[in-house]
C-alpha atoms as a PDB file:
ATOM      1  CA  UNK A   1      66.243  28.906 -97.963  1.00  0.00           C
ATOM      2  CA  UNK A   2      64.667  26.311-100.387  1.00  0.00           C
ATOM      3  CA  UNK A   3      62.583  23.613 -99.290  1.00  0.00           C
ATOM      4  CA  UNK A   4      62.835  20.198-100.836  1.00  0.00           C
ATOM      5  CA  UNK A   5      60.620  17.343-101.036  1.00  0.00           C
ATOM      6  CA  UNK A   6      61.341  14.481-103.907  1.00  0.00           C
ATOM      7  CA  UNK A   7      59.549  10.916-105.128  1.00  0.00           C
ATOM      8  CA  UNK A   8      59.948   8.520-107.101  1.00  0.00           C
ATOM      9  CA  UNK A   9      57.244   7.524-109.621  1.00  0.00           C
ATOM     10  CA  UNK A  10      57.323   3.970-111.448  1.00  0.00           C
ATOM     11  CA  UNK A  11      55.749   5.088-114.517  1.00  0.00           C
ATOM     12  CA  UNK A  12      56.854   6.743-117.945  1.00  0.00           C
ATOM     13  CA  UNK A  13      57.927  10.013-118.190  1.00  0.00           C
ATOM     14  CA  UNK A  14      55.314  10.957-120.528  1.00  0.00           C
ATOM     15  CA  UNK A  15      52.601   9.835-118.038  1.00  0.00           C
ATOM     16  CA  UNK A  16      54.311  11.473-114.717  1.00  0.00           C
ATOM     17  CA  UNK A  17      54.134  14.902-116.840  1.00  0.00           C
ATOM     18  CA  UNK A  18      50.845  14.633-117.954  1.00  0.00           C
ATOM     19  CA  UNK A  19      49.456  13.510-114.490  1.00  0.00           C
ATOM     20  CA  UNK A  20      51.611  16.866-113.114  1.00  0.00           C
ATOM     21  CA  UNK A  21      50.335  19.523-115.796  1.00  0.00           C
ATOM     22  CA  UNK A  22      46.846  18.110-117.067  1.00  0.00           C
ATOM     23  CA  UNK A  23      43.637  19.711-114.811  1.00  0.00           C
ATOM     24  CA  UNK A  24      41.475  16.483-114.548  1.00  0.00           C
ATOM     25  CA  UNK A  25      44.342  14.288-113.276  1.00  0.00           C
ATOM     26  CA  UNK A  26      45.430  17.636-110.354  1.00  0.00           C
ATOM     27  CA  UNK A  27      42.046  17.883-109.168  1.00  0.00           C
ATOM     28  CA  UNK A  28      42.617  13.495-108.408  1.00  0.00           C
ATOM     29  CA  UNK A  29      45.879  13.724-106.267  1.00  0.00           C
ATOM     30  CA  UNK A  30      46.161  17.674-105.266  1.00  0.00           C
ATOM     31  CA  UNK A  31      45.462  17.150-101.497  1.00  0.00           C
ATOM     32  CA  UNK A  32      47.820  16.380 -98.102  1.00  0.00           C
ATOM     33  CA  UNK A  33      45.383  14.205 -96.912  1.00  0.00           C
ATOM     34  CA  UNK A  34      41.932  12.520 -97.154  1.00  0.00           C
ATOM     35  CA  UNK A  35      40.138  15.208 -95.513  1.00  0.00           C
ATOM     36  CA  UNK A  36      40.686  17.374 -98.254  1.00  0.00           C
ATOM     37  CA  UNK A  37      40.208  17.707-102.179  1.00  0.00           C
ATOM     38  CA  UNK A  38      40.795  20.180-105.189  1.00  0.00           C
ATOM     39  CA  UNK A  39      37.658  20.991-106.485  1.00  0.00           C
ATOM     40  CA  UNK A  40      38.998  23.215-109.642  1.00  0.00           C
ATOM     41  CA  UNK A  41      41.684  23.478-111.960  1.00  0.00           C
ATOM     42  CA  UNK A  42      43.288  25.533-114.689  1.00  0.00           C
ATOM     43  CA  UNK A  43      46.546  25.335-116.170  1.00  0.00           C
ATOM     44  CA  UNK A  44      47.709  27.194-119.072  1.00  0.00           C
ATOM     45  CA  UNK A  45      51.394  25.404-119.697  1.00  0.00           C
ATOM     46  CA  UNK A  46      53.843  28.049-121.217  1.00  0.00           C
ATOM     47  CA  UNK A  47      56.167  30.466-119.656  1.00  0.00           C
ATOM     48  CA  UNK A  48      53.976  33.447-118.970  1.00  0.00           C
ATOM     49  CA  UNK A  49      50.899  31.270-118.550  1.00  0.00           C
ATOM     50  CA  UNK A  50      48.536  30.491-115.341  1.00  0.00           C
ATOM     51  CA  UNK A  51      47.473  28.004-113.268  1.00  0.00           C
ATOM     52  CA  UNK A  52      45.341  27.695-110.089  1.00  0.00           C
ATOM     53  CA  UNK A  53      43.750  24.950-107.820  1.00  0.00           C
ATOM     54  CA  UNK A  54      41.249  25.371-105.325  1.00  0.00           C
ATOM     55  CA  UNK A  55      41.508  23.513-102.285  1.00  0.00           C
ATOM     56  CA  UNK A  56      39.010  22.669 -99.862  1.00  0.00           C
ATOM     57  CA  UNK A  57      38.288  20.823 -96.553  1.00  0.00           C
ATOM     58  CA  UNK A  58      35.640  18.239 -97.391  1.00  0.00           C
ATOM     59  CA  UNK A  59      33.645  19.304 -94.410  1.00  0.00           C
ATOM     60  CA  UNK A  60      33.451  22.855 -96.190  1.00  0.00           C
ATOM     61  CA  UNK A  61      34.843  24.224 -93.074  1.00  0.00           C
ATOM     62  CA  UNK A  62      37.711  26.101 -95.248  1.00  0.00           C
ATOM     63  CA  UNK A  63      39.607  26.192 -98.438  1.00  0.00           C
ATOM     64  CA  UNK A  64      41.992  28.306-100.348  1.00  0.00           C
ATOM     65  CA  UNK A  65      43.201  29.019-104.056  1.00  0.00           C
ATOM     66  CA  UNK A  66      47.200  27.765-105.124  1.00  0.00           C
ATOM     67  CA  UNK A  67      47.975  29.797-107.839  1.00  0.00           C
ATOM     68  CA  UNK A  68      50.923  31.358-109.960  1.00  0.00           C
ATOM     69  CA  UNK A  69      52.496  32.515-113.339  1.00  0.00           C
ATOM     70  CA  UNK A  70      54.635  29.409-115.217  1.00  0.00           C
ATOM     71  CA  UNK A  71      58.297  31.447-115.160  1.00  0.00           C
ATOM     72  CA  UNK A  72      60.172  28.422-116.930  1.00  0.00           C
ATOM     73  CA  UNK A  73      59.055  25.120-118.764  1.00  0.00           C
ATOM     74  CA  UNK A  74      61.063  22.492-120.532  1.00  0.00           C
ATOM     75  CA  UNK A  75      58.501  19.661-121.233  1.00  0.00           C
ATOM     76  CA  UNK A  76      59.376  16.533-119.434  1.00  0.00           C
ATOM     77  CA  UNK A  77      62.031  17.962-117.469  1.00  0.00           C
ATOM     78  CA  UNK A  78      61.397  21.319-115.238  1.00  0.00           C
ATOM     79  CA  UNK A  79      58.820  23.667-114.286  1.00  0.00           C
ATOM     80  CA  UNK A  80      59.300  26.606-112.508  1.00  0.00           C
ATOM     81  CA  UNK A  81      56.624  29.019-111.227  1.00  0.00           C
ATOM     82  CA  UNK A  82      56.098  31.862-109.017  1.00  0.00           C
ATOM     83  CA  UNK A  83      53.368  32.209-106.415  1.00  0.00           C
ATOM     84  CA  UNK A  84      52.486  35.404-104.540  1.00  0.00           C
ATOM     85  CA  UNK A  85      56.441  36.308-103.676  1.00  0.00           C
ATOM     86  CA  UNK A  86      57.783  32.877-103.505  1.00  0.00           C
ATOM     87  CA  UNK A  87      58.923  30.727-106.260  1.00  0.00           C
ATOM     88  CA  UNK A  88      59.048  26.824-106.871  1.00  0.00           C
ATOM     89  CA  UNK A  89      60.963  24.508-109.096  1.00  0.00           C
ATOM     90  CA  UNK A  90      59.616  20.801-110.132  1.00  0.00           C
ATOM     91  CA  UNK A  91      62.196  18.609-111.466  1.00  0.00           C
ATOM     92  CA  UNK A  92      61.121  15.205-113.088  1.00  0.00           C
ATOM     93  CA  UNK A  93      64.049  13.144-113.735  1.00  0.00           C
ATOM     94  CA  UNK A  94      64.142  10.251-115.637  1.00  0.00           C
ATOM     95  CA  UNK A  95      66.113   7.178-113.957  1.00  0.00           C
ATOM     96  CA  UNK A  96      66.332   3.307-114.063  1.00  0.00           C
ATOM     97  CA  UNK A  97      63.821   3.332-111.178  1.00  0.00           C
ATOM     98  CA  UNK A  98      61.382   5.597-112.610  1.00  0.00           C
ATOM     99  CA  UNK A  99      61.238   9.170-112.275  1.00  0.00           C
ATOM    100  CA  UNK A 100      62.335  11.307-109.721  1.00  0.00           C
ATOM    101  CA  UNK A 101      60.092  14.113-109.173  1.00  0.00           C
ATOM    102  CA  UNK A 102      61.761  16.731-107.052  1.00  0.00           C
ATOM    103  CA  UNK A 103      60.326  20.138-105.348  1.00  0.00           C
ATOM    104  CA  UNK A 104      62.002  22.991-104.248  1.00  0.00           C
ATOM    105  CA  UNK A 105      59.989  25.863-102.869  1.00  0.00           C
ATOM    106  CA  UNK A 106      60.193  28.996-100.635  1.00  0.00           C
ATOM    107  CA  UNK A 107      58.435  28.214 -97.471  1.00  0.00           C
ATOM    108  CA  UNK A 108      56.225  30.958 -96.170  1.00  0.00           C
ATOM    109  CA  UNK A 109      55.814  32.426 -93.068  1.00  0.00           C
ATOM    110  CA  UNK A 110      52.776  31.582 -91.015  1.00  0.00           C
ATOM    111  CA  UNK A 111      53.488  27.917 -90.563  1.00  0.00           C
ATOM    112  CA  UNK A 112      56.561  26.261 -88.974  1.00  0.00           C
ATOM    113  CA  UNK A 113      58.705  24.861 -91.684  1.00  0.00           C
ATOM    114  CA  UNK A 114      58.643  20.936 -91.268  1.00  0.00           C
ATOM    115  CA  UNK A 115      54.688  21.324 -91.272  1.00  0.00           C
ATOM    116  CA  UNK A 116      55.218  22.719 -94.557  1.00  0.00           C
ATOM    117  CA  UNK A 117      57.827  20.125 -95.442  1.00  0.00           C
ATOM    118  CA  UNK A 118      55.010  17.519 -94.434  1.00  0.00           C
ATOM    119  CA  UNK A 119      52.282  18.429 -96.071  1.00  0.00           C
ATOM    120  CA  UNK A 120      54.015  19.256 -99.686  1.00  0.00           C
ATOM    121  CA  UNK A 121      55.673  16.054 -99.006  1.00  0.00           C
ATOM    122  CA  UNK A 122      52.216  14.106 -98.711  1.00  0.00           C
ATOM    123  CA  UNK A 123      50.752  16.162-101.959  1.00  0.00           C
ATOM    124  CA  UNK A 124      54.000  14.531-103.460  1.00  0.00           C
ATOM    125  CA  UNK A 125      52.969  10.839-102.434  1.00  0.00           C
ATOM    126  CA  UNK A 126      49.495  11.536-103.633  1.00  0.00           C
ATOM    127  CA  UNK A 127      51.085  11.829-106.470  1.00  0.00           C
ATOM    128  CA  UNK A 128      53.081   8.827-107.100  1.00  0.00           C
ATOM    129  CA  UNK A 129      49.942   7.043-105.803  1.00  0.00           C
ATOM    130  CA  UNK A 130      48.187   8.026-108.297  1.00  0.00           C
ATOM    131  CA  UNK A 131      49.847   8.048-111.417  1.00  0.00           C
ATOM    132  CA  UNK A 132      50.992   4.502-110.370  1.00  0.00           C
ATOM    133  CA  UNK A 133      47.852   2.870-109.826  1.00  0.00           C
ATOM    134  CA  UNK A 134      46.402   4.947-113.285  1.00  0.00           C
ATOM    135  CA  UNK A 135      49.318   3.412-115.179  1.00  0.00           C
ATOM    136  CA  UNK A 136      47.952   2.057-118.764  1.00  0.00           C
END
């Protein structure tokens, strides 16, 4: 079972993928809340490639590396990784409204599934945050 957590992003397309795949603009919105922060990033965009983020509690108190193999790309339009032995897909679709960027991931199994829910879904509005108030 797939979870799923979408946005909306009023921006261009070519700004909501850059702001997705581009290290310097991660390491700005890769966090479920303001206690925390990505401190590094790497992403090598082609199928095959890697990418990682390190993620850490402000305080120092703890932090962890997110990190995969690209499995699928089709610029603009889909990314799809895997990460340890679950996979993800990122779907940006471009609408009247903007464009809808939509998650689906295989939840893992230490945390209770709508915790995971939330706190992808925050990382998600982070996101749209962002690459809103960064619009040129």
């Amino acid at each position: 079972m797939k979870l799923t957590v979408e946005t909306t992003v009023s921006a261009p397309i070519t700004q909501v993928w850059s702001a997705y795949t581009t290290p310097e603009d991660i390491k700005q919105w890769n966090a479920a809340s303001d206690d925390w922060h990505t401190t590094a990033s790497a992403v090598d965009l082609r199928e095959g490639g890697a990418f990682s983020s390190r993620m850490e509690a402000k305080d120092g108190s703890m932090g962890f590396d997110f990190a995969g193999i690209y499995t699928k790309i089709v610029p603009q339009a889909l990314i799809e990784y895997s990460f340890g032995d679950r996979t993800a897909q990122v779907e940006f679709i471009d609408g009247p409204d903007g464009v809808k960027v939509r998650v689906a991931f295989d939840p893992e199994t230490t945390f209770p599934v709508e915790h995971q829910r939330q706190g992808w879904q925050a990382i998600l509005d982070n996101f749209a945050r962002y690459v809103e108030k960064n619009k040129p």
